[in-house]
C-alpha atoms as a PDB file:
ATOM      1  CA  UNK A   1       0.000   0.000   0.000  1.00  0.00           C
ATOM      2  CA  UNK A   2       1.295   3.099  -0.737  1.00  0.00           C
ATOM      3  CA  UNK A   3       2.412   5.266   2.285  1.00  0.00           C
ATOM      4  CA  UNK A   4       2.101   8.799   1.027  1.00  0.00           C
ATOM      5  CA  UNK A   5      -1.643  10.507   1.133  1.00  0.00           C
ATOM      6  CA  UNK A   6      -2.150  13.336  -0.515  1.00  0.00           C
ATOM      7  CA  UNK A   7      -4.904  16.161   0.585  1.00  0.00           C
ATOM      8  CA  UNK A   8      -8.478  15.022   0.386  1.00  0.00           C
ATOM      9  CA  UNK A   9     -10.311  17.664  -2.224  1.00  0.00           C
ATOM     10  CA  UNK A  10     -12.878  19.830  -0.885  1.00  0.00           C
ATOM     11  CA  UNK A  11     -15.360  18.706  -3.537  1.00  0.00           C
ATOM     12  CA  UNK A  12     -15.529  15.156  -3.555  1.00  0.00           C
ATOM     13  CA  UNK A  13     -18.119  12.860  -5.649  1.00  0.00           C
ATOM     14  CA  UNK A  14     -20.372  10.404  -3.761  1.00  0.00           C
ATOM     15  CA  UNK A  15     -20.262   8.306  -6.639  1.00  0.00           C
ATOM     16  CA  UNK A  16     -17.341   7.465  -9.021  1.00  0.00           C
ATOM     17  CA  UNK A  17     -17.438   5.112 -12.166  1.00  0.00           C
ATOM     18  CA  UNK A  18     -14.826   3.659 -13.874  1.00  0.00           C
ATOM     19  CA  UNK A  19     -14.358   2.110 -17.264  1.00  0.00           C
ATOM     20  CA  UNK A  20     -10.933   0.311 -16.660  1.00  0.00           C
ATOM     21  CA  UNK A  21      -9.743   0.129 -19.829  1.00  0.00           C
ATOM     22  CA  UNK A  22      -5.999  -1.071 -21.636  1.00  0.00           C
ATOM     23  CA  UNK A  23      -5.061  -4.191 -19.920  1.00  0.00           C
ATOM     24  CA  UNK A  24      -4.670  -6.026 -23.156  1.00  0.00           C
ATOM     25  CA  UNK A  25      -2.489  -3.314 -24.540  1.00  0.00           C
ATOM     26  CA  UNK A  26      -0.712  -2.771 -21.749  1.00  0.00           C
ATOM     27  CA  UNK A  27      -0.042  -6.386 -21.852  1.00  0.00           C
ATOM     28  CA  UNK A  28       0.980  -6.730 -25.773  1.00  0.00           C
ATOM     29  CA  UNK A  29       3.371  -3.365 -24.665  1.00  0.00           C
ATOM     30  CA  UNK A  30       5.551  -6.271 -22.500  1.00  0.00           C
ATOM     31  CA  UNK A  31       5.043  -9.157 -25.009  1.00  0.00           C
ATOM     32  CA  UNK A  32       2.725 -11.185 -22.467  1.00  0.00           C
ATOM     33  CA  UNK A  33      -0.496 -12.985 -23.235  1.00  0.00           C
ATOM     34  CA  UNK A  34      -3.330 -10.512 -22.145  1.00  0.00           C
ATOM     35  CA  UNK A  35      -5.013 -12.055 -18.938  1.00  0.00           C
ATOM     36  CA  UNK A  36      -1.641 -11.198 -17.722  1.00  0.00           C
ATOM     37  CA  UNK A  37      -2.584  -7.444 -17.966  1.00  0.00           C
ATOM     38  CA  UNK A  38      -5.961  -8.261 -15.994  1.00  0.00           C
ATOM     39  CA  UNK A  39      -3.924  -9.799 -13.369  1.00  0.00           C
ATOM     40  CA  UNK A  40      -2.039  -6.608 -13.281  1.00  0.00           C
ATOM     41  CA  UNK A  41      -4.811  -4.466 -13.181  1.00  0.00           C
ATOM     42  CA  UNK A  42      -5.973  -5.924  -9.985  1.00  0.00           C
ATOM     43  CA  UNK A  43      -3.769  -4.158  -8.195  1.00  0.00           C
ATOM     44  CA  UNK A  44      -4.911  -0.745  -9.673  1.00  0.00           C
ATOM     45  CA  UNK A  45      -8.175  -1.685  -8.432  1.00  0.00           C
ATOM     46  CA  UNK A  46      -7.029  -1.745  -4.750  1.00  0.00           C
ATOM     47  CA  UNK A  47      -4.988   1.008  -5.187  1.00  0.00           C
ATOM     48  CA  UNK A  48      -8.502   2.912  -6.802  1.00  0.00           C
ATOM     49  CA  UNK A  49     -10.968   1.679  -3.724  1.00  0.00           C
ATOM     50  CA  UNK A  50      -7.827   2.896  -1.159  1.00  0.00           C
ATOM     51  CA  UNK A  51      -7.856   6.176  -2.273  1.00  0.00           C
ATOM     52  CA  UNK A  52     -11.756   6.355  -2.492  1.00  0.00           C
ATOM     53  CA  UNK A  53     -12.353   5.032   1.030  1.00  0.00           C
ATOM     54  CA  UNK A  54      -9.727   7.387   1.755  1.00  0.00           C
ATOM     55  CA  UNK A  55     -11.834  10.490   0.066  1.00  0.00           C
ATOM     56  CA  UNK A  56     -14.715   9.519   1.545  1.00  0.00           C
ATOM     57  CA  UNK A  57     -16.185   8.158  -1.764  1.00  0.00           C
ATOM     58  CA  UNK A  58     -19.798   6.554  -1.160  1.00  0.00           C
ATOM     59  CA  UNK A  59     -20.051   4.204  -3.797  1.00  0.00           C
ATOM     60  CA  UNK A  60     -17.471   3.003  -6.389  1.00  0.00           C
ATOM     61  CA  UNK A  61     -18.827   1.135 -10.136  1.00  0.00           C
ATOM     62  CA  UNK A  62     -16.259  -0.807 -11.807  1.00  0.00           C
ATOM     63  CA  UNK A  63     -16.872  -1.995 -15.494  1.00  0.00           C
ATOM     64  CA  UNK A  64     -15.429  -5.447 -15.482  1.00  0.00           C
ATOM     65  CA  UNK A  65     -16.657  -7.056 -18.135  1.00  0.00           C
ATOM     66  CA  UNK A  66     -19.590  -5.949 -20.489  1.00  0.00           C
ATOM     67  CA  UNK A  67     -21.699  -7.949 -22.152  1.00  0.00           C
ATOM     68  CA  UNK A  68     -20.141  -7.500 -25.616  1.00  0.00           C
ATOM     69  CA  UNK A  69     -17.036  -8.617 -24.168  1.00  0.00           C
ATOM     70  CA  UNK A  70     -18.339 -12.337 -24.483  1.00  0.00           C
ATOM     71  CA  UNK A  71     -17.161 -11.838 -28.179  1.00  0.00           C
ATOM     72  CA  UNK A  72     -13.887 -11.549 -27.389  1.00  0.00           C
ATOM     73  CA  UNK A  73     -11.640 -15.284 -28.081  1.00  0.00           C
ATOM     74  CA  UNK A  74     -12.896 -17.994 -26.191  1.00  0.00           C
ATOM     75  CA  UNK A  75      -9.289 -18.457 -23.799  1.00  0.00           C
ATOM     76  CA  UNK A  76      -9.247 -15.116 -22.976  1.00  0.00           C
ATOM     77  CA  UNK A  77     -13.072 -15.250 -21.511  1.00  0.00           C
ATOM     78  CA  UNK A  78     -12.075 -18.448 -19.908  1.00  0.00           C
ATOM     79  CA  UNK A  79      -9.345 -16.805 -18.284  1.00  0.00           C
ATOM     80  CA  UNK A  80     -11.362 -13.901 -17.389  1.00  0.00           C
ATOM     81  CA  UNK A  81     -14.005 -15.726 -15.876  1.00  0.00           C
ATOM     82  CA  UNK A  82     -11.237 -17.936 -13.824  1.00  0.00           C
ATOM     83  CA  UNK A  83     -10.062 -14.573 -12.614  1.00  0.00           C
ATOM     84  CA  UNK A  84     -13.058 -13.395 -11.162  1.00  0.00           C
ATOM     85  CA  UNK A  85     -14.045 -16.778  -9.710  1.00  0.00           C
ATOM     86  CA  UNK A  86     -10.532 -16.665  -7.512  1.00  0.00           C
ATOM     87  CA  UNK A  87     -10.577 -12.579  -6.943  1.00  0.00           C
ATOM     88  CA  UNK A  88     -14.533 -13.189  -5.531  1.00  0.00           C
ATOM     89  CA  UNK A  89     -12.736 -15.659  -3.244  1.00  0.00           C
ATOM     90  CA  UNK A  90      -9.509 -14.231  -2.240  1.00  0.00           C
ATOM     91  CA  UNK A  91     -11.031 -10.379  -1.840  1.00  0.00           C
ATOM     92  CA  UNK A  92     -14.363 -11.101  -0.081  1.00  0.00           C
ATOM     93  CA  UNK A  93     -12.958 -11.379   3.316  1.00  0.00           C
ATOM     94  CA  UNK A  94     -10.773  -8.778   2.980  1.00  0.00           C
ATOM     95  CA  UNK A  95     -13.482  -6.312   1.743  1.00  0.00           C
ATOM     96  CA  UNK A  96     -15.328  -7.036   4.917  1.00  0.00           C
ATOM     97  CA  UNK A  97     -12.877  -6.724   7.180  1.00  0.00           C
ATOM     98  CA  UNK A  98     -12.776  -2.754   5.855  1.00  0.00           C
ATOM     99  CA  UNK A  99     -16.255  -2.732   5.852  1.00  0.00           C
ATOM    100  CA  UNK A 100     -17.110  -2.560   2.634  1.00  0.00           C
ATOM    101  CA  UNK A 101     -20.204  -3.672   0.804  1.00  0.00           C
ATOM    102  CA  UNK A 102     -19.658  -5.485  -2.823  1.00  0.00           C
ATOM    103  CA  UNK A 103     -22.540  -5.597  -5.274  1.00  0.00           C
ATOM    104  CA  UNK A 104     -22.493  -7.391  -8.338  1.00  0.00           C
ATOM    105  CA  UNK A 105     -24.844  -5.478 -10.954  1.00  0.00           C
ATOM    106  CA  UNK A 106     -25.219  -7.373 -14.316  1.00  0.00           C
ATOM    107  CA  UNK A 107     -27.160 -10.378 -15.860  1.00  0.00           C
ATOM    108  CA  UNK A 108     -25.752 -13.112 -14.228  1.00  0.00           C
ATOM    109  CA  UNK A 109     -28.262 -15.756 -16.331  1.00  0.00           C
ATOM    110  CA  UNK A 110     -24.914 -16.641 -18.617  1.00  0.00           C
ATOM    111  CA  UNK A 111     -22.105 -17.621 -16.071  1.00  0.00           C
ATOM    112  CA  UNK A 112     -21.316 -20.631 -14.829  1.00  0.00           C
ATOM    113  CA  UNK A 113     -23.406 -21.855 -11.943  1.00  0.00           C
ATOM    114  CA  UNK A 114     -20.212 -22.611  -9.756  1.00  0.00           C
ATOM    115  CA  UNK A 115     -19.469 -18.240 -10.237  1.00  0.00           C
ATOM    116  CA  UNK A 116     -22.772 -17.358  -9.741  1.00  0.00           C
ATOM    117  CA  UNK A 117     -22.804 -19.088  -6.275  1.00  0.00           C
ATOM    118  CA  UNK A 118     -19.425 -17.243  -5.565  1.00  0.00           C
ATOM    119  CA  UNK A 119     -21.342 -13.784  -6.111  1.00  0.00           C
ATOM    120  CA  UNK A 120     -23.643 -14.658  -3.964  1.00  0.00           C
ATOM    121  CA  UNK A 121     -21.106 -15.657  -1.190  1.00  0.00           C
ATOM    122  CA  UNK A 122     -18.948 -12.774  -1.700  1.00  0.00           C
ATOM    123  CA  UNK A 123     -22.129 -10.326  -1.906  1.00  0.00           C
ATOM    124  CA  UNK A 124     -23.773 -12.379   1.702  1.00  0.00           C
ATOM    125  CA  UNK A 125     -20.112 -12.120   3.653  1.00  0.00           C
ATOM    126  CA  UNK A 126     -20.136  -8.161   3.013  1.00  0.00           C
ATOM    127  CA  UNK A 127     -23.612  -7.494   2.936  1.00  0.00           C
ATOM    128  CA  UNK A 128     -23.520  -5.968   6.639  1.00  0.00           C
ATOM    129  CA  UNK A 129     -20.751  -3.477   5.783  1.00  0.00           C
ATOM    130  CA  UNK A 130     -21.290   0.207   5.476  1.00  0.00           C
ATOM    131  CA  UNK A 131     -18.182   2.508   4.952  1.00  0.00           C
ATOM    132  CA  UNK A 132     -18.219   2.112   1.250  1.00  0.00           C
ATOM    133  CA  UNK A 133     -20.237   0.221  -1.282  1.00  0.00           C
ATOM    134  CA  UNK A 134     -18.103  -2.012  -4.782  1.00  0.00           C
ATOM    135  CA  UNK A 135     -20.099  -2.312  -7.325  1.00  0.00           C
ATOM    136  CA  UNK A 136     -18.369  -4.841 -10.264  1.00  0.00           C
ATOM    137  CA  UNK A 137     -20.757  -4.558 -13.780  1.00  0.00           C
ATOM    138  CA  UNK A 138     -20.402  -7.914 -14.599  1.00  0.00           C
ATOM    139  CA  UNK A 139     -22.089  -8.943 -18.244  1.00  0.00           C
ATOM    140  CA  UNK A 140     -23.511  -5.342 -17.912  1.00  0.00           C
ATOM    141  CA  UNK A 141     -25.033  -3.321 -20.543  1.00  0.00           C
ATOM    142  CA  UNK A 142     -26.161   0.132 -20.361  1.00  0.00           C
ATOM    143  CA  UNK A 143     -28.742  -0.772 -23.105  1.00  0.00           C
ATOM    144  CA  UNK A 144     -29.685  -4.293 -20.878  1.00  0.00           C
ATOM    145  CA  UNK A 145     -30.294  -1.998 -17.771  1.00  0.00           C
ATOM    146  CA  UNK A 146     -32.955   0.330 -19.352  1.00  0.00           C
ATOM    147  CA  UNK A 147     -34.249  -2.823 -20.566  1.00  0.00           C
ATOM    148  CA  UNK A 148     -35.052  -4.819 -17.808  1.00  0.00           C
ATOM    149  CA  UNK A 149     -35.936  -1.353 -16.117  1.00  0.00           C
ATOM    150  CA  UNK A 150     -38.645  -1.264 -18.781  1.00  0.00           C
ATOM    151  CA  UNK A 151     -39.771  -4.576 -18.657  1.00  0.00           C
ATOM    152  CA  UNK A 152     -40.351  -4.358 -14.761  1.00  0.00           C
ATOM    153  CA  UNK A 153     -42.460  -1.227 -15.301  1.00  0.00           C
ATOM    154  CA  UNK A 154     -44.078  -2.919 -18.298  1.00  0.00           C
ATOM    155  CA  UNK A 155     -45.234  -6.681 -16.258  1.00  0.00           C
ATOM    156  CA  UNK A 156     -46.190  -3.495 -13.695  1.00  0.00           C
ATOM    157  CA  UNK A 157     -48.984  -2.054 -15.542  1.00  0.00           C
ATOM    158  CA  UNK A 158     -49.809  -5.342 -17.140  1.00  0.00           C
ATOM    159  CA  UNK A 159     -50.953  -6.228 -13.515  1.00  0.00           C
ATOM    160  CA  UNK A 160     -52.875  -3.198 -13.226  1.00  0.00           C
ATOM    161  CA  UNK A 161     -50.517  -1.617 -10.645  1.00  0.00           C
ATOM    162  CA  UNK A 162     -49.299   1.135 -12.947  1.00  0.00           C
ATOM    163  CA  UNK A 163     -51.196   2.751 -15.478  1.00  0.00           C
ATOM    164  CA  UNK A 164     -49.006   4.381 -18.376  1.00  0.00           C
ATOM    165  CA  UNK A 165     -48.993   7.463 -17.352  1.00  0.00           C
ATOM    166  CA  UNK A 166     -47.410   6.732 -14.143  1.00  0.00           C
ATOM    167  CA  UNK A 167     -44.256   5.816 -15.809  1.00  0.00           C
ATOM    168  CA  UNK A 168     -41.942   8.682 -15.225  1.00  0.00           C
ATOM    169  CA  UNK A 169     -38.091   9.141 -15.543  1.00  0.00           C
ATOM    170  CA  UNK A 170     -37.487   9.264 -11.920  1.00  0.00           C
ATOM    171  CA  UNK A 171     -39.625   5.670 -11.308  1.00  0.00           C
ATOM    172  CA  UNK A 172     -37.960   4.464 -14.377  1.00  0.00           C
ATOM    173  CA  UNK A 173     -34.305   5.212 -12.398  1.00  0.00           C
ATOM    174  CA  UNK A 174     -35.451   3.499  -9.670  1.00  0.00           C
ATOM    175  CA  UNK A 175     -36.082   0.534 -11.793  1.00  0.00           C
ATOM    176  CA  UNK A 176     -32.428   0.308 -12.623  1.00  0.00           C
ATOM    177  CA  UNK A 177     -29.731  -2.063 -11.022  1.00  0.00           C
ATOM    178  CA  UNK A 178     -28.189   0.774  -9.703  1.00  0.00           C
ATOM    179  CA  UNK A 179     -31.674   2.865  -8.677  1.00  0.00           C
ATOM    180  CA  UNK A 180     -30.865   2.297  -4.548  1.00  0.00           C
ATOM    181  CA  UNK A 181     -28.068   4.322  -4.750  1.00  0.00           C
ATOM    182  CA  UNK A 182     -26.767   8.104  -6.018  1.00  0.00           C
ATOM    183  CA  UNK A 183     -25.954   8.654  -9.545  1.00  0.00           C
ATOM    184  CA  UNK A 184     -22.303   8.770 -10.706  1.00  0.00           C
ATOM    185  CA  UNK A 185     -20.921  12.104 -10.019  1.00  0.00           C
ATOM    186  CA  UNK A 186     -17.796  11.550 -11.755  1.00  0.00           C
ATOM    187  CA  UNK A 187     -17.095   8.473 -14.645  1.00  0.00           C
ATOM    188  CA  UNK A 188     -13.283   8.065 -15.477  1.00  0.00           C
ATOM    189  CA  UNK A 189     -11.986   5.756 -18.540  1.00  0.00           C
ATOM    190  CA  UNK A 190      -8.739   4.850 -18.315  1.00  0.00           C
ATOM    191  CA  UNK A 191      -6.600   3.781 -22.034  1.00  0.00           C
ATOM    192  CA  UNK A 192      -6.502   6.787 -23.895  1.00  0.00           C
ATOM    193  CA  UNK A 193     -10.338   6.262 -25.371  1.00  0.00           C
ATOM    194  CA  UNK A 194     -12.916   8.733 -25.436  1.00  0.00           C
ATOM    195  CA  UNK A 195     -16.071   7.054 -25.331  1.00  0.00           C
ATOM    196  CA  UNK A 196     -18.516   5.332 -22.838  1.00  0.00           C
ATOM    197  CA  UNK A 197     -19.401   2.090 -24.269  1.00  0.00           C
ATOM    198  CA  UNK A 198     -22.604   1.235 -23.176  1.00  0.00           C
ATOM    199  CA  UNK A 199     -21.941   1.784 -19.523  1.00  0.00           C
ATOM    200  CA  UNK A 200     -24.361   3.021 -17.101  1.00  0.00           C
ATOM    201  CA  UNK A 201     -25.934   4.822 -20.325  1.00  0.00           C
ATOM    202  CA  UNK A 202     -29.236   6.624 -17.911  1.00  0.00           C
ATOM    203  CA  UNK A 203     -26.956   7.036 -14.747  1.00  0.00           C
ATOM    204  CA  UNK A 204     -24.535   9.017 -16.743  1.00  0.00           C
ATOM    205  CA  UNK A 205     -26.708  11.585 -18.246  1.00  0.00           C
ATOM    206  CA  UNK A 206     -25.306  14.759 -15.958  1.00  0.00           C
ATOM    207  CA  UNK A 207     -21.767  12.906 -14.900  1.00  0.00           C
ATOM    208  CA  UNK A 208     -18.336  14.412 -15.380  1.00  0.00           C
ATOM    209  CA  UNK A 209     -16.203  12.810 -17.418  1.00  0.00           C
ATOM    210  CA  UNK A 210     -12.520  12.252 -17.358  1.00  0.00           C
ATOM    211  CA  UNK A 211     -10.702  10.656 -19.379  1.00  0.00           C
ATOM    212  CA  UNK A 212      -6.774   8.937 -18.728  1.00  0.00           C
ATOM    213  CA  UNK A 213      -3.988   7.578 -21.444  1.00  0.00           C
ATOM    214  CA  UNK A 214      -2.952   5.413 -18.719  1.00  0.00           C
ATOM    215  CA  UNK A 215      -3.538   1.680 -19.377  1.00  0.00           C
ATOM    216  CA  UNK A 216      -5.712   0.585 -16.493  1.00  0.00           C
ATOM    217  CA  UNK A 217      -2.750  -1.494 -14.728  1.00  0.00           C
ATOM    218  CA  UNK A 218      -0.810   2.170 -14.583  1.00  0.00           C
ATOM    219  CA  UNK A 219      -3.539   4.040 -13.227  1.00  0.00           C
ATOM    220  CA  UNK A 220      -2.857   4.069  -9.430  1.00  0.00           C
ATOM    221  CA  UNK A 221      -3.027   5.990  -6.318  1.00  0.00           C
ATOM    222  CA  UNK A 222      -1.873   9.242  -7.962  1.00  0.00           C
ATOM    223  CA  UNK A 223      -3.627   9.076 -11.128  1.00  0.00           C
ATOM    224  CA  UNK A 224      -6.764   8.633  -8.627  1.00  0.00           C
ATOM    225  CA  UNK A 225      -6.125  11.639  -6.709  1.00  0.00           C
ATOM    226  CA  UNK A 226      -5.496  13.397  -9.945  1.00  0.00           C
ATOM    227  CA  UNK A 227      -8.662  12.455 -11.262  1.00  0.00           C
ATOM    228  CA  UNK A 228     -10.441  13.650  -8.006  1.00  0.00           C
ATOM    229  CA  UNK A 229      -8.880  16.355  -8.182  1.00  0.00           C
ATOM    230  CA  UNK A 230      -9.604  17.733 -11.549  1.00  0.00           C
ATOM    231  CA  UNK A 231     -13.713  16.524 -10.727  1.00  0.00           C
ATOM    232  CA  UNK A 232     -13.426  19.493  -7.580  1.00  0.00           C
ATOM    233  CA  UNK A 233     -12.212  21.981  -9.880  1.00  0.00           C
ATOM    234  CA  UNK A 234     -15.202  22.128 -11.988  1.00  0.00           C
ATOM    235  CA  UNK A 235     -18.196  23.869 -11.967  1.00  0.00           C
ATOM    236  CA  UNK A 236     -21.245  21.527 -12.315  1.00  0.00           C
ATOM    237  CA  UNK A 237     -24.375  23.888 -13.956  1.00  0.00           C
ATOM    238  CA  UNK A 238     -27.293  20.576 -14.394  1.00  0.00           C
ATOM    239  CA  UNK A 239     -28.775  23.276 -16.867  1.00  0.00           C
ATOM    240  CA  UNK A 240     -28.418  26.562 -15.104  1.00  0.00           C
ATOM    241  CA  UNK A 241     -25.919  29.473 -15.321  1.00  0.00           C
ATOM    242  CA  UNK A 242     -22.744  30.026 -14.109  1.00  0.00           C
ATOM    243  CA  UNK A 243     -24.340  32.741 -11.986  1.00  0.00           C
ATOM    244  CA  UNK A 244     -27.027  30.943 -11.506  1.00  0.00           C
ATOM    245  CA  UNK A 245     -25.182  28.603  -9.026  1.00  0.00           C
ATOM    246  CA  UNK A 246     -22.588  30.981  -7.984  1.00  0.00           C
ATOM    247  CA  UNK A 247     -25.246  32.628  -6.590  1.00  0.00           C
ATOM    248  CA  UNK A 248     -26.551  30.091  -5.064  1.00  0.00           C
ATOM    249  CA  UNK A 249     -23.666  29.414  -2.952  1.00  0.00           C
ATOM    250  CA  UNK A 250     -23.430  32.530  -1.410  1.00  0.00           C
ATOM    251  CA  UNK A 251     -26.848  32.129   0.084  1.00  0.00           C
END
């Protein structure tokens, strides 16, 4: 763990989101097969939920693995999915003994049995913690989310419990995997793209982004603070005026 701590910003985000992007290329930079850049980029991912706990962060959304991703060559999902099966395992305890809650947000209908049972194990041996909720997207979809969002509303007023008209955005948002908890305040993607890729499409609509060249492995305590950093120094408007909201700060 990394010694060092840097200020806390004055503005921080309840809710951060992260695309964690570049572990292949990162990899195929040090001529090594590319689960070996996943296995590196675990260690960003402690080094990310460190410096969040440390902010005071509320909740923290990793994109692990989207649901296009099952397109990508069959060893490399097998060696995904054995990587998550032992990181459920190993991490669980460890992210209950600093109290924090994981949540695994996704369809879960295509894994193996034997890794849905470990969700469910790692989820039921944090569930009582409450510094800081983990969230992993897991065969997530932005698109999927509204989806099933709809579909609940939809067997809703086919029961007669809703009528049509009832359906609003802010029901709709609580219809969504994530719709217990605040939006995203601040979405990073790390690996020099500049796009979101069908996460958290809804939950996103008002959410800084930032965006980092770092591969994903690279992006550690620093980068984080950096990140948090640059999120306090902006001015967030959610359709008003500069003035508008410098105003209503003096008050």
């Amino acid at each position: 763990m990394e010694k060092t701590k840097q200020t806390v910003p004055s503005v921080v985000p309840r809710h951060v989101a992260i695309i964690m992007d570049g572990n292949n290329r990162w990899a195929k930079k040090r001529f090594m097969p590319g689960v070996a850049g996943h296995k590196a980029g675990v260690d960003a991912v402690r080094a990310v939920i460190e410096v969040c706990a440390e902010a005071k962060v509320e909740v923290l959304t990793l994109f692990a693995f989207s649901s296009e991703n099952w397109q990508r060559p069959a060893e490399e999902v097998s060696a995904l999915m054995d990587l998550f099966f032992k990181a459920l395992r190993r991490e669980a305890k460890r992210l209950n003994d600093n109290n924090i809650s994981l949540r695994i947000i996704g369809d879960r209908s295509r894994f193996h049995p034997e890794l849905q049972t470990a969700m469910r194990e790692a989820e039921a041996i944090t569930a009582g913690a409450d510094r800081f909720v983990l969230q992993i997207a897991a065969n997530y979809g932005g698109q999927w989310d509204i989806a099933q969002a709809a579909q609940r509303l939809a067997r809703e007023v086919q029961a007669g419990h809703l009528r049509p008209d009832d359906i609003t955005p802010e029901l709709l948002q609580t219809c969504l995997v994530t719709g217990d908890l605040p939006l995203p305040d601040l979405c990073i993607r790390t690996g020099g793209e500049h796009r979101i890729s069908n996460f958290l499409l809804w939950q996103l609509a008002y959410t800084e982004l930032y965006f980092s060249d770092l591969f994903w492995p690279d992006f550690k305590h620093d980068a984080m603070r950096t990140a948090l950093a640059d999120f306090a120094s902006r001015q967030r408007r959610f359709g008003k005026t500069s003035e508008q909201i410098e105003a209503g700060a003096r008050v």
